[in-house]
Protein backbone atom coordinates (compact mmCIF):
# COMPACT_ATOMS: atom_id res chain seq x y z
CA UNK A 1 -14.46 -20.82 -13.98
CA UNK A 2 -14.75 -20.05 -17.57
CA UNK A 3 -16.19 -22.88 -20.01
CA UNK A 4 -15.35 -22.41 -23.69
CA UNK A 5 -16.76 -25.51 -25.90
CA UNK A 6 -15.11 -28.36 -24.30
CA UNK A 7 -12.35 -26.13 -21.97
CA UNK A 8 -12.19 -25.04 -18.90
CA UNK A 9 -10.17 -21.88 -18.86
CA UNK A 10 -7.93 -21.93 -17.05
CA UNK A 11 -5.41 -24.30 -14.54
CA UNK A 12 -4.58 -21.09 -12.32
CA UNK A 13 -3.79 -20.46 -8.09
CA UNK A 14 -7.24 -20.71 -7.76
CA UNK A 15 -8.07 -23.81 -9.47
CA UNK A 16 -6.46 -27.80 -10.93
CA UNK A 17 -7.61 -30.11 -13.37
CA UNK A 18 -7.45 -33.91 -12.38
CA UNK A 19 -8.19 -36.44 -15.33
CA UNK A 20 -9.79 -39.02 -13.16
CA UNK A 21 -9.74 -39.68 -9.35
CA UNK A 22 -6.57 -41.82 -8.86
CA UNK A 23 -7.69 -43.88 -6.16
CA UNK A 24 -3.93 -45.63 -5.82
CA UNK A 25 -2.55 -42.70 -5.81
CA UNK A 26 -4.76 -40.30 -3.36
CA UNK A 27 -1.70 -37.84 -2.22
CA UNK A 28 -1.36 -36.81 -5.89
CA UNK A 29 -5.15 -34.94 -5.56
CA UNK A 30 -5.04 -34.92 -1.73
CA UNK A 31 -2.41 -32.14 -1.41
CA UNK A 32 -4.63 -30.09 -3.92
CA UNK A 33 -7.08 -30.01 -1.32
CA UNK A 34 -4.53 -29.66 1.44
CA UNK A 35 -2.84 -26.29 -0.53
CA UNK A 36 -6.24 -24.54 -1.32
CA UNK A 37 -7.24 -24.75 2.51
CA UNK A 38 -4.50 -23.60 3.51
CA UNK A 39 -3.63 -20.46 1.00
CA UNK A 40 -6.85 -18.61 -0.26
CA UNK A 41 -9.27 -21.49 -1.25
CA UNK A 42 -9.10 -23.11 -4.66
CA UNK A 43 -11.67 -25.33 -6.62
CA UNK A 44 -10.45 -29.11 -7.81
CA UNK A 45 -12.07 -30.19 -11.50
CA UNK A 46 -12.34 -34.66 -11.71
CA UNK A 47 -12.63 -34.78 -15.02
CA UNK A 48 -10.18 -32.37 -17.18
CA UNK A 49 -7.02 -33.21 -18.44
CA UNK A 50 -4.03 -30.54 -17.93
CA UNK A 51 -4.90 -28.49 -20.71
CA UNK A 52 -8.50 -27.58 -19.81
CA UNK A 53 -10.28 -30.42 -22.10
CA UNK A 54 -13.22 -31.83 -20.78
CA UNK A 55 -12.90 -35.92 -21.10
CA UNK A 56 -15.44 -36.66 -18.44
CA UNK A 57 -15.75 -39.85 -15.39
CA UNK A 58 -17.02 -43.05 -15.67
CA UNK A 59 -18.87 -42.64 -12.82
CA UNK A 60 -19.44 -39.42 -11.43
CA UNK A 61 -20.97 -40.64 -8.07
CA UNK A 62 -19.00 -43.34 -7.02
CA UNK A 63 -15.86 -40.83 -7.70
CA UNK A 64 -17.84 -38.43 -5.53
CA UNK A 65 -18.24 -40.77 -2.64
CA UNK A 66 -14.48 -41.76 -2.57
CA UNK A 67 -13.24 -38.44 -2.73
CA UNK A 68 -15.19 -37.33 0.64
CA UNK A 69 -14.12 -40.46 2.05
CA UNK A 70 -10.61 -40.26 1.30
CA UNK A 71 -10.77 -36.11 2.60
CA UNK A 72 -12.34 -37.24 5.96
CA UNK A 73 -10.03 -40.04 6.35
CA UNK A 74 -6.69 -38.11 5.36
CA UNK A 75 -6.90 -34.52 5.98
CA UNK A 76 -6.68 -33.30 9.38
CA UNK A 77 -8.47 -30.94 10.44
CA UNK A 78 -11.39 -31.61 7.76
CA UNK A 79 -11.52 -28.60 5.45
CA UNK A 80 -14.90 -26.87 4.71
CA UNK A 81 -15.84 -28.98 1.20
CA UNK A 82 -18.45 -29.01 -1.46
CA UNK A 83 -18.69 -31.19 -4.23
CA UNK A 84 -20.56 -30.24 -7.33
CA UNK A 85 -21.14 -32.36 -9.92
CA UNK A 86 -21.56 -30.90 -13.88
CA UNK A 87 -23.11 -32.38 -17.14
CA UNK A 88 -21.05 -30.62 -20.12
CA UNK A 89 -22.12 -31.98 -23.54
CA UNK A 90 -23.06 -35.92 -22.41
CA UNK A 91 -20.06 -35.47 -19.86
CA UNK A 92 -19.98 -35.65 -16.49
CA UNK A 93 -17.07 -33.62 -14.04
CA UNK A 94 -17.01 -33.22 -10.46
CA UNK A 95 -15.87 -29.81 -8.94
CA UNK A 96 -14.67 -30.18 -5.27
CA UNK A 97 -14.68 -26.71 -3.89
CA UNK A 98 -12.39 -25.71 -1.34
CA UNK A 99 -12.55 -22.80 1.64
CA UNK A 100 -10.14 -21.34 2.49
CA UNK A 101 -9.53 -22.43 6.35
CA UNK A 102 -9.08 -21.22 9.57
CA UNK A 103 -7.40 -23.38 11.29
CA UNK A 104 -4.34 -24.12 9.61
CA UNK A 105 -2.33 -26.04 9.21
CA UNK A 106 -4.15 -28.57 7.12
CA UNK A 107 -2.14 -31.62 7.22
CA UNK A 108 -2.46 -35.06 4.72
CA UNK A 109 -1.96 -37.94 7.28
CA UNK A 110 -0.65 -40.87 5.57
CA UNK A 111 1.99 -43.37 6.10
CA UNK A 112 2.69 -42.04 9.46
CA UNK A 113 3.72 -39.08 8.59
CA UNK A 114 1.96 -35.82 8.21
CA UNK A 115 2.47 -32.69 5.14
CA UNK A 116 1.26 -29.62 5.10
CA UNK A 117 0.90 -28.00 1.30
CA UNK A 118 -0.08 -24.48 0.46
CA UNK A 119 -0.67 -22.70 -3.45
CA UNK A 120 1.96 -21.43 -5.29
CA UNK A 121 1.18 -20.30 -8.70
CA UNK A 122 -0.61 -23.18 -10.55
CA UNK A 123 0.93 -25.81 -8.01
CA UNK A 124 0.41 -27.19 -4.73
CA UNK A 125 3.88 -27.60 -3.26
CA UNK A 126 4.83 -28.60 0.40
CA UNK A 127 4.97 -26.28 3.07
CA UNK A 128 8.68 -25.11 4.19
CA UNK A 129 9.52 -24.66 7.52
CA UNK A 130 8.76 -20.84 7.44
CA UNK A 131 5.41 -21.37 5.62
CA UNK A 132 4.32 -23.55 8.47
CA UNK A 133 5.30 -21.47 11.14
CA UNK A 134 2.84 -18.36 9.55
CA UNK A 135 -0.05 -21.46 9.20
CA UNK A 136 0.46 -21.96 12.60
CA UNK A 137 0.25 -18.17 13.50
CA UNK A 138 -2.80 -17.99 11.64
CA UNK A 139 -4.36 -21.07 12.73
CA UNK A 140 -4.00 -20.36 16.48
CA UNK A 141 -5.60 -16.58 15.69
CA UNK A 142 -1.88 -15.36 16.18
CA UNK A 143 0.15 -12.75 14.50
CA UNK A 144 3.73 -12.27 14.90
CA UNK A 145 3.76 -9.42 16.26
CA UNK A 146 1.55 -10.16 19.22
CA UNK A 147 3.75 -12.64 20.26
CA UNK A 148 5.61 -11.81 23.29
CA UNK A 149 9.28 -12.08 23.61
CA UNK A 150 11.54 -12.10 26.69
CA UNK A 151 12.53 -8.54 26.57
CA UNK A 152 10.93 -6.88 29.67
CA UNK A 153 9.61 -3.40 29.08
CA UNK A 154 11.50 -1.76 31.88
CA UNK A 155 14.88 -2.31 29.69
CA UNK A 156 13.80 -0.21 27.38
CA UNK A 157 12.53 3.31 26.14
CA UNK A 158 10.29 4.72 23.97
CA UNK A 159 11.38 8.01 23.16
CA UNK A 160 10.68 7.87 19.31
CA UNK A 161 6.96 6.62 19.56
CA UNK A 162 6.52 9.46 22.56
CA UNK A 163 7.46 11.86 20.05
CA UNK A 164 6.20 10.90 17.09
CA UNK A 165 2.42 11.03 19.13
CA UNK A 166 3.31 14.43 20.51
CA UNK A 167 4.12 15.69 16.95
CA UNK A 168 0.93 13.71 14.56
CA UNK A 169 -1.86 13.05 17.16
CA UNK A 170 -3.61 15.10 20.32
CA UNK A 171 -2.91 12.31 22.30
CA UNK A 172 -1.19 13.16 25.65
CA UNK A 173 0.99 10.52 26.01
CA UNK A 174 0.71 8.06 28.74
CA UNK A 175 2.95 4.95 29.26
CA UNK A 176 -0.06 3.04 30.03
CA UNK A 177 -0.82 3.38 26.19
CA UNK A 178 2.37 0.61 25.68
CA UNK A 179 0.09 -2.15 26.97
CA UNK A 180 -3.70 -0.88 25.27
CA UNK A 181 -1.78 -0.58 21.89
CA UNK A 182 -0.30 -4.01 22.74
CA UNK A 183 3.32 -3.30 22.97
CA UNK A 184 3.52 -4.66 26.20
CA UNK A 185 2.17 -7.30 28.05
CA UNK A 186 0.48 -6.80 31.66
CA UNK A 187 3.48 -8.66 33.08
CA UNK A 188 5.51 -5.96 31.43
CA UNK A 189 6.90 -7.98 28.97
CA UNK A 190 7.60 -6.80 25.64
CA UNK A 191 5.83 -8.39 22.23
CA UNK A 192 7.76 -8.13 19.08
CA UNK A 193 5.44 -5.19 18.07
CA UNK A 194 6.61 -3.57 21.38
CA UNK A 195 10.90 -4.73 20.32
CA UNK A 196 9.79 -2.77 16.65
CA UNK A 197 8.94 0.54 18.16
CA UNK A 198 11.34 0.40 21.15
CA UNK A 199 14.06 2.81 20.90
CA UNK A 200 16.85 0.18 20.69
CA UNK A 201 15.67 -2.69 18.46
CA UNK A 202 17.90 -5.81 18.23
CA UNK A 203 15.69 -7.58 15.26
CA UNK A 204 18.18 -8.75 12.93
CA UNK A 205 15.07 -8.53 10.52
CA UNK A 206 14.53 -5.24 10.92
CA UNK A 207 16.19 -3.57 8.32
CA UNK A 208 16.38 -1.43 5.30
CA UNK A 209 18.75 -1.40 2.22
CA UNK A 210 18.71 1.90 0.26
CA UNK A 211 20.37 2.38 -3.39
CA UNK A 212 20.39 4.90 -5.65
CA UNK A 213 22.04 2.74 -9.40
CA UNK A 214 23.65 4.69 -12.10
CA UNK A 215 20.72 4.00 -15.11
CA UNK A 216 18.27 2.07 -15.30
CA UNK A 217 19.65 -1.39 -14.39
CA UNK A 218 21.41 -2.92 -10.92
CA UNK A 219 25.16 -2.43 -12.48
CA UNK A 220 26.62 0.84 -10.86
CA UNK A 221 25.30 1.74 -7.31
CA UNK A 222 25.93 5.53 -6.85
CA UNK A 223 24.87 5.51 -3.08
CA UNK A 224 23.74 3.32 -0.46
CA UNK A 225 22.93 3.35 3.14
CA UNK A 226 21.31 0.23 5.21
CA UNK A 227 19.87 0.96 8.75
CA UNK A 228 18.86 -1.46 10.98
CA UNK A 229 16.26 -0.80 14.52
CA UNK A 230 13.33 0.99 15.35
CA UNK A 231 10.54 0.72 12.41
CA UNK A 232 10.05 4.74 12.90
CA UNK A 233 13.50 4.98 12.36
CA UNK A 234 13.53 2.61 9.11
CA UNK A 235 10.83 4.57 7.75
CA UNK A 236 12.10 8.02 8.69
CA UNK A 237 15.92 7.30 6.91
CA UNK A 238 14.45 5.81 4.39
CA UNK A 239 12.00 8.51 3.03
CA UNK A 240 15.71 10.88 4.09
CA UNK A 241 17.71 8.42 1.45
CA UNK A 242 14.82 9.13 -1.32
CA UNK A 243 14.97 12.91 -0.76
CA UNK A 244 18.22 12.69 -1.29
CA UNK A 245 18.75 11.36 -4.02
CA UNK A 246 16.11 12.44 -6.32
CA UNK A 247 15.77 16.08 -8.02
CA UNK A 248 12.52 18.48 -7.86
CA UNK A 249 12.00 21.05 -10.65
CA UNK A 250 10.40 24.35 -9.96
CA UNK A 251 8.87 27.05 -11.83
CA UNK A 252 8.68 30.47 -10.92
CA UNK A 253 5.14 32.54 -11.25
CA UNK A 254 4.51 35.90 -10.45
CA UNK A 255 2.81 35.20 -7.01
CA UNK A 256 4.64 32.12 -5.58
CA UNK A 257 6.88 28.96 -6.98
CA UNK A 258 5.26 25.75 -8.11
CA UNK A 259 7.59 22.54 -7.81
CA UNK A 260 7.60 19.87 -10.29
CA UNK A 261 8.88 17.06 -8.18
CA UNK A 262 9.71 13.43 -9.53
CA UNK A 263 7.68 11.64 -7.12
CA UNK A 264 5.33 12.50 -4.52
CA UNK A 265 6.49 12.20 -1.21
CA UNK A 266 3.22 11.18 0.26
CA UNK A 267 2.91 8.70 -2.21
CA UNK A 268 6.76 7.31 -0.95
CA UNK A 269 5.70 7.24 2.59
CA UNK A 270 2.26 5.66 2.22
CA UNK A 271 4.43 2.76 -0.10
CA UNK A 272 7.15 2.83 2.66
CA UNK A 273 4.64 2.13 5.84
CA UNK A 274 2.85 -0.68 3.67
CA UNK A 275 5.93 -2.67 3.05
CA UNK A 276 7.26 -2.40 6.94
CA UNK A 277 4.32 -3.14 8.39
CA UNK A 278 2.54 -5.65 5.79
CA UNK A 279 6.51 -7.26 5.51
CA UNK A 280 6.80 -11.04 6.75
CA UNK A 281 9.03 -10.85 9.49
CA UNK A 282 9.01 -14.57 10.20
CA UNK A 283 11.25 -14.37 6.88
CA UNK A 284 15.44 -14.01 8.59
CA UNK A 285 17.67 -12.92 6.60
CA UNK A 286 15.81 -10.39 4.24
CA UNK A 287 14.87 -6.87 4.51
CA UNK A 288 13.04 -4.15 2.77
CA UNK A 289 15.00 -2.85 0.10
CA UNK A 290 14.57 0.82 -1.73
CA UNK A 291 16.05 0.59 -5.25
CA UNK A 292 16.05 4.26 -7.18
CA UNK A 293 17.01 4.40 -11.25
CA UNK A 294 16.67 7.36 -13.10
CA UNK A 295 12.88 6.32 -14.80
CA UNK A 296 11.49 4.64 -11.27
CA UNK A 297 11.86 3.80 -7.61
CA UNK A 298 10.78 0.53 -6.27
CA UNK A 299 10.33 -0.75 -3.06
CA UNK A 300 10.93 -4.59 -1.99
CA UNK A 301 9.67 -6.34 1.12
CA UNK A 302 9.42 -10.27 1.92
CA UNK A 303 6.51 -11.87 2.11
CA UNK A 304 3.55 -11.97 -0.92
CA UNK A 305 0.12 -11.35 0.09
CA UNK A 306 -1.39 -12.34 2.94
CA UNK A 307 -4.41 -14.36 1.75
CA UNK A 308 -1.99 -16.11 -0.63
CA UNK A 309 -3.19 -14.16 -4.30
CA UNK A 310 -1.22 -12.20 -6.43
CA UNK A 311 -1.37 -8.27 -6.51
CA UNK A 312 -1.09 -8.41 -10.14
CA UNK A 313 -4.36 -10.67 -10.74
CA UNK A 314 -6.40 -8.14 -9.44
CA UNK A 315 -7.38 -4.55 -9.35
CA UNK A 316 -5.55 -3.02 -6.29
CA UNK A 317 -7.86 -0.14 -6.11
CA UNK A 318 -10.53 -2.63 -4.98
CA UNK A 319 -8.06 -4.79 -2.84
CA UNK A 320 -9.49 -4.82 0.79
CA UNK A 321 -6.86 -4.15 3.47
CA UNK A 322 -5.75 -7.35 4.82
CA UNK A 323 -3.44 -7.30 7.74
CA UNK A 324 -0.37 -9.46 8.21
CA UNK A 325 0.92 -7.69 11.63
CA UNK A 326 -2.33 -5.65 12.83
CA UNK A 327 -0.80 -4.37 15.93
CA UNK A 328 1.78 -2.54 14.14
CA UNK A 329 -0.62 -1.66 11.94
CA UNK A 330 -3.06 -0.38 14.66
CA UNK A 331 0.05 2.14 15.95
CA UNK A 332 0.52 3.57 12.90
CA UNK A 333 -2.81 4.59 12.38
CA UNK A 334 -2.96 6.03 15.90
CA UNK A 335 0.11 8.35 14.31
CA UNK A 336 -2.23 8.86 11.17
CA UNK A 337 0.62 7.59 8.92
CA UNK A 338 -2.56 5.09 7.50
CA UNK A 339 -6.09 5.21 7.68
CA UNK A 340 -7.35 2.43 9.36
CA UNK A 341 -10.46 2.05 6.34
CA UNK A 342 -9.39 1.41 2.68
CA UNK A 343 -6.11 0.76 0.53
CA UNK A 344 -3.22 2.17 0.76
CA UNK A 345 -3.19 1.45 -3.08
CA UNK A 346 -5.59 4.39 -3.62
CA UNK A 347 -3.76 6.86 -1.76
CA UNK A 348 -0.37 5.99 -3.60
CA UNK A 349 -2.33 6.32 -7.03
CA UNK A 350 -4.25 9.86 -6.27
CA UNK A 351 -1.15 11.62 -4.57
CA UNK A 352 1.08 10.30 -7.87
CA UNK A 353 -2.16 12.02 -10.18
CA UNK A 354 -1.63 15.16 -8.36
CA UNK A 355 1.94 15.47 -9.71
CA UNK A 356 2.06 17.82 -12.47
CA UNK A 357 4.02 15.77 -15.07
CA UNK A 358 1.35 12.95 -13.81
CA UNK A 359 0.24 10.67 -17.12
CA UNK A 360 -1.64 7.70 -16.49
CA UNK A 361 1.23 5.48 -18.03
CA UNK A 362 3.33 6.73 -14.88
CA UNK A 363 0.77 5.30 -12.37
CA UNK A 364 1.95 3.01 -9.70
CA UNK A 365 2.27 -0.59 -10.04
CA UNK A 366 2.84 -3.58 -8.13
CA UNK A 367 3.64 -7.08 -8.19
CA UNK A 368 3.57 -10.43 -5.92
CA UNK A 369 4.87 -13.63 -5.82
CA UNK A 370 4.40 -16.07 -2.34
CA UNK A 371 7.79 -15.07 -0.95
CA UNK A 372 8.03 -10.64 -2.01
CA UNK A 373 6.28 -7.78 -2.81
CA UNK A 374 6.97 -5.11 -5.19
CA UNK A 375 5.86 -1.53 -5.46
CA UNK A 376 7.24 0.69 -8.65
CA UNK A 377 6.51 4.17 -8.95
CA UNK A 378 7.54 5.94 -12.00
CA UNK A 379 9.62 9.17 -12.18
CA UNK A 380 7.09 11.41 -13.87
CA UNK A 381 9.79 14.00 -15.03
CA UNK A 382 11.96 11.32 -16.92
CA UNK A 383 12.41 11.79 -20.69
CA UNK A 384 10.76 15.53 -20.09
CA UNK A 385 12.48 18.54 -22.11
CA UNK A 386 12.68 21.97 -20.86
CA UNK A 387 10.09 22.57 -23.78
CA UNK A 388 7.50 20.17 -22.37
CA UNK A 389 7.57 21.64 -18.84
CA UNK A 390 7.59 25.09 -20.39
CA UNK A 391 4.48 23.69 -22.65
CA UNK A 392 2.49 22.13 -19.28
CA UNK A 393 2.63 24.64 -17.81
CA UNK A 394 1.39 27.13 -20.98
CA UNK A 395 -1.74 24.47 -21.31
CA UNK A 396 -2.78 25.20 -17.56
CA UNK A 397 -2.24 28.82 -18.04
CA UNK A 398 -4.55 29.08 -21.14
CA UNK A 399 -7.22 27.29 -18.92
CA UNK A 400 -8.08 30.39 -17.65
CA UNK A 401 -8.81 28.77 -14.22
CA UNK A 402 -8.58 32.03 -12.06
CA UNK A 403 -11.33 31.68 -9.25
CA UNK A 404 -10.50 34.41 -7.34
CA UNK A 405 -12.53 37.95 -7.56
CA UNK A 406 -13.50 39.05 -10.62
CA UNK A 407 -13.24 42.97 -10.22
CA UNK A 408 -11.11 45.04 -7.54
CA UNK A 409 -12.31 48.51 -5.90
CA UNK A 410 -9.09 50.15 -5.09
CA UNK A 411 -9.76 52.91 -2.32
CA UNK A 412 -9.61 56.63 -3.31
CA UNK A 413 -10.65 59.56 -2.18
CA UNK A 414 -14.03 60.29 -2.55
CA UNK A 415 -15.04 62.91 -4.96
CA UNK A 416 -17.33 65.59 -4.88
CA UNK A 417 -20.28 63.63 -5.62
CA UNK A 418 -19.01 61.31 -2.60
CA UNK A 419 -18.66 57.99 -4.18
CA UNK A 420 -15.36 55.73 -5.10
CA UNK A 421 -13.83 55.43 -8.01
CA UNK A 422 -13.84 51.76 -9.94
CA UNK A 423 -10.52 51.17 -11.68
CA UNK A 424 -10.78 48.76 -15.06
CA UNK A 425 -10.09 45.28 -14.61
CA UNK A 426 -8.22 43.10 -17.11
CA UNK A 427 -8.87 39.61 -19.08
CA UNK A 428 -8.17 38.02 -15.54
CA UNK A 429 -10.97 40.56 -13.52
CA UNK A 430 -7.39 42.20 -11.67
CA UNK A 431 -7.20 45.89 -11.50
CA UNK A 432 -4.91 47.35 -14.83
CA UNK A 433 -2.80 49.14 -12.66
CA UNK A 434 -2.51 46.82 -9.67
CA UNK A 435 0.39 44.99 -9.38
CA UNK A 436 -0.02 41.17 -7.67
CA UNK A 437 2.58 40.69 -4.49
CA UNK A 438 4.01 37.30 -4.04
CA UNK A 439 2.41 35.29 -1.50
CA UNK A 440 4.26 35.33 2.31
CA UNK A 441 7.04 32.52 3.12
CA UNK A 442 4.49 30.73 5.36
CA UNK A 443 1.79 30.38 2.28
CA UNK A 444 4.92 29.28 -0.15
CA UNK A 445 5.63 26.43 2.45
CA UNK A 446 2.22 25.38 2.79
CA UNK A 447 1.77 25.24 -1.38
CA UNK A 448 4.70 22.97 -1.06
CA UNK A 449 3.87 20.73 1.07
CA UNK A 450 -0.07 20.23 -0.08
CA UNK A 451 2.63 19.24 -3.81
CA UNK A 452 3.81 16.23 -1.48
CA UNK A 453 0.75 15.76 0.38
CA UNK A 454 -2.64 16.43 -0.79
CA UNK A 455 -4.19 14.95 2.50
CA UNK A 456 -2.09 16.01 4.86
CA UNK A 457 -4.33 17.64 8.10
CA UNK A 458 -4.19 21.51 9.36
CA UNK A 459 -2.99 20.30 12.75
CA UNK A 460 0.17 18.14 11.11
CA UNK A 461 0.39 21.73 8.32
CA UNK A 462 1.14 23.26 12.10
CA UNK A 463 3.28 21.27 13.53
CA UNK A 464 5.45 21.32 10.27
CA UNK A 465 5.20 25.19 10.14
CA UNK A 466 5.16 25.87 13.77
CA UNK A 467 2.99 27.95 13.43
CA UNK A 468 -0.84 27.87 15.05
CA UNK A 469 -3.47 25.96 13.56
CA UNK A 470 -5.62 29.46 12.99
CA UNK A 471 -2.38 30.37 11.30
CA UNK A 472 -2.71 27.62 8.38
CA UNK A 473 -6.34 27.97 8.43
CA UNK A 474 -6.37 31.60 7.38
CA UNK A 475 -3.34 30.82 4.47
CA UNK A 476 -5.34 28.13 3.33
CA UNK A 477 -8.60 30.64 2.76
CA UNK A 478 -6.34 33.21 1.16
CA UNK A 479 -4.63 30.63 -1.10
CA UNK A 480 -7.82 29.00 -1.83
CA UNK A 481 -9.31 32.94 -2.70
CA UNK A 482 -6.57 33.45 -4.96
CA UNK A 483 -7.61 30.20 -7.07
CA UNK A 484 -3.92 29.21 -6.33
CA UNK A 485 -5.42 25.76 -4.22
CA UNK A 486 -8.45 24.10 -4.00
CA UNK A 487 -10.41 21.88 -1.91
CA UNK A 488 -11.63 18.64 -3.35
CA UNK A 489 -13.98 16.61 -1.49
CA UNK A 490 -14.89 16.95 2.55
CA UNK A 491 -13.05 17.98 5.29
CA UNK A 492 -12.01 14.48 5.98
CA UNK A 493 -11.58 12.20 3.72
CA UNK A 494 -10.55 15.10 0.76
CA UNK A 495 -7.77 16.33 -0.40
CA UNK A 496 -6.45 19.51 -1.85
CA UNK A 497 -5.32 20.27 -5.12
CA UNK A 498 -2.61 23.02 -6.15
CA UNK A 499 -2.99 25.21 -9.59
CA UNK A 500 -0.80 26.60 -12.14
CA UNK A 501 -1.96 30.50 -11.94
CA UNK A 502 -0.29 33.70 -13.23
């Protein structure tokens, strides 16, 4: 906490001023200390009025004393405490810090009757029914979707998930992988994990609303679709309902096309698997929502952050994955649709960089509250002329970027003093008279995709092609030879990067 003069700055989530200790009135500064044990931890200031001024106790240790007594006495179970008392110009304040707990909920006993309260922007507010429920959850060392259901595994299939391995992992697929991924149960009952990725899923929750508005405003929906069952399912019609309604430039070069899309698919997909699986789905009667405009798509999902804090109070780059429903979770990265180390935020903001229209005004954003999450991703061709594409693309042209040979020995017969003739090279180190020959089908597809996903692995390139493995790895070298791509970073854990070459 900041201390300016005689402030504190400021009265925040994290933090509440109390003038004095109201000892007839202990549930007005009891459910301060109820909220911040069970959100993300807070800190309590005795001795600053609403504003932030410092006016000091009487008595800084007798305060002290009934505060712990009155925590012990009312609060069960006892949250993890400190109090700390501070001198600030000839006045004393007490800070009561607060952990964040682990086993919630943290109820205020008085009067019979017991409240649970939890942190909602500057305020400590009582815990609705669905709040508790997720305390509960949390405080047993629960998660929704390990809970198991009455749906017994032999009443349904799993032809989706079997595919979806066959297609993005080695994995030979084994039914026996239902109950180590925790889909099933021993008993062969289903948990609500297992009811997500079974073939016919009859969660009311689970569901997706896509629009595509006229502008830049809800007022004219030009399309919509909502689909309802299996989470692969969600995800895969809702990445279809983006393609289809949103436009990709391209630009033709003398060797192959480059594509100047709006948004990068990767980027869409990476957003579209956070906010199914990091979604509250204790929350009935919402879904995740896809809204396209013309200048931005954004995706919805109930449910804020999981430790309680708001996305837009910190830097999400340095956000540590936190997971609401970790068996879902854990599936997904078995299908490599997340890495199971870092943030998904950093993937969404490099694959958007990669775009050639990219400007860092068009980065990704996002945005909390305790009840939704919001990701926004700009459309990086809006407000573009033909002239500025046509002037991008001049820029990376005059770059002079060309990494592939420098000088070309075309083979001719030798002469009579038995060596080959070298033909003159140009500005670009190509033979005068050779003429460049567009790159195959195969090596087009591949430059597309790498557009959409940077990241993406020469087993998945394969499977998309159908073509072998050896296949994409020899395109790749020639591409890469050609100065047309480029590999940034390792093998894993890099990324490659596509050119704008003559």
């Amino acid at each position: 906490m900041k201390i300016e003069g005689n402030i504190l700055i400021a009265e925040c989530t994290a933090y509440d001023f109390k003038e004095m200790v109201e000892k007839a009135k202990i549930k007005d500064w009891l459910k301060s200390i109820s909220a911040f044990a069970n959100t993300a931890g807070g800190t309590l200031y005795f001795g600053v009025d609403n504003n932030g001024g410092i006016v000091g106790l009487d008595d800084a240790q007798i305060d002290s004393d009934f505060i712990s007594e009155k925590i012990k006495a009312h609060l069960d179970p006892i949250p993890s405490f400190r109090l700390v008392p501070h001198e600030i110009n000839d006045k004393k304040i007490l800070e009561v810090v607060v952990d964040a707990g682990n086993l919630t909920p943290y109820y205020i006993f008085m009067n019979k009757t017991r409240t649970a309260y939890v942190r909602v922007g500057n305020e400590s507010v009582q815990a609705n029914s669905h709040q508790l429920l997720n305390l509960v959850l949390k405080g047993t060392n629960h998660s929704w979707d390990s809970l198991v259901t009455t749906e017994r595994a032999e009443d349904h299939t799993f032809a989706m998930l079997r595919n979806a391995f066959a297609e993005r992992t080695d994995v030979v697929w084994d039914d026996k992988l239902l109950i180590s991924l925790g889909l099933v149960t021993s008993d062969g009952l289903l948990t609500n994990a297992g009811l997500l990725f079974a073939d016919y899923c009859n969660l009311r929750q689970s569901q997706i609303y896509c629009t595509r508005w006229n502008g830049l405003e809800k007022d004219n929906a030009i399309n919509d679709s909502e689909y309802q069952g299996n989470i692969l399912h969600l995800m895969k019609m809702g990445l279809e309902f983006i393609k289809a309604n949103t436009a990709k430039r391209w630009y033709k070069l003398p060797q192959y096309r480059l594509n100047f899309p709006e948004y990068s698919e990767r980027a869409l997909e990476e957003a579209c698997i956070n906010h199914l699986i990091h979604r509250d789905y204790t929350f009935l009667g919402s879904e995740v929502h896809i809204d396209i405009y013309d200048d931005r798509l954004e995706f919805y999902s109930p449910g804020g952050m999981f430790d309680g804090t708001s996305i837009q109070d910190q830097d999400p780059l340095s956000v540590p994955s936190v997971r609401r429903n970790p068996v879902i979770a854990d599936v997904l990265s078995q299908l490599s649709y997340m890495e199971k180390r870092g943030s998904g935020f950093k993937k969404m903001k490099l694959q958007t960089s990669l775009l050639p229209t990219y400007t860092e005004e068009k980065k990704p954003t996002y945005r909390s509250t305790p009840s939704s999450f919001f990701t926004t991703f700009r459309n990086v061709n809006y407000g573009l002329t033909e002239s500025d594409f046509e002037a991008i693309i001049d820029s990376e042209l005059k770059k002079g970027q060309w990494n592939g040979p420098r000088q070309t020995t075309e083979r001719l017969p030798e002469n009579e003093e038995g060596y080959q003739k070298r033909l003159p090279v140009n500005h670009e180190g190509l033979p005068e008279k050779v003429t460049r020959k567009s790159i195959s089908p195969s090596a087009q597809r591949i430059i597309d995709i790498l557009q959409e996903d940077a990241s993406i692995s020469i087993s998945l390139l394969a499977s998309k092609l159908n073509i072998s493995a050896t296949s994409i790895k020899k395109h790749l070298a020639t591409l890469k030879d050609m100065g047309i791509i480029e590999r940034v970073g390792p093998d894993k854990g890099g990324y490659w990067k596509v050119h704008i070459r003559k």
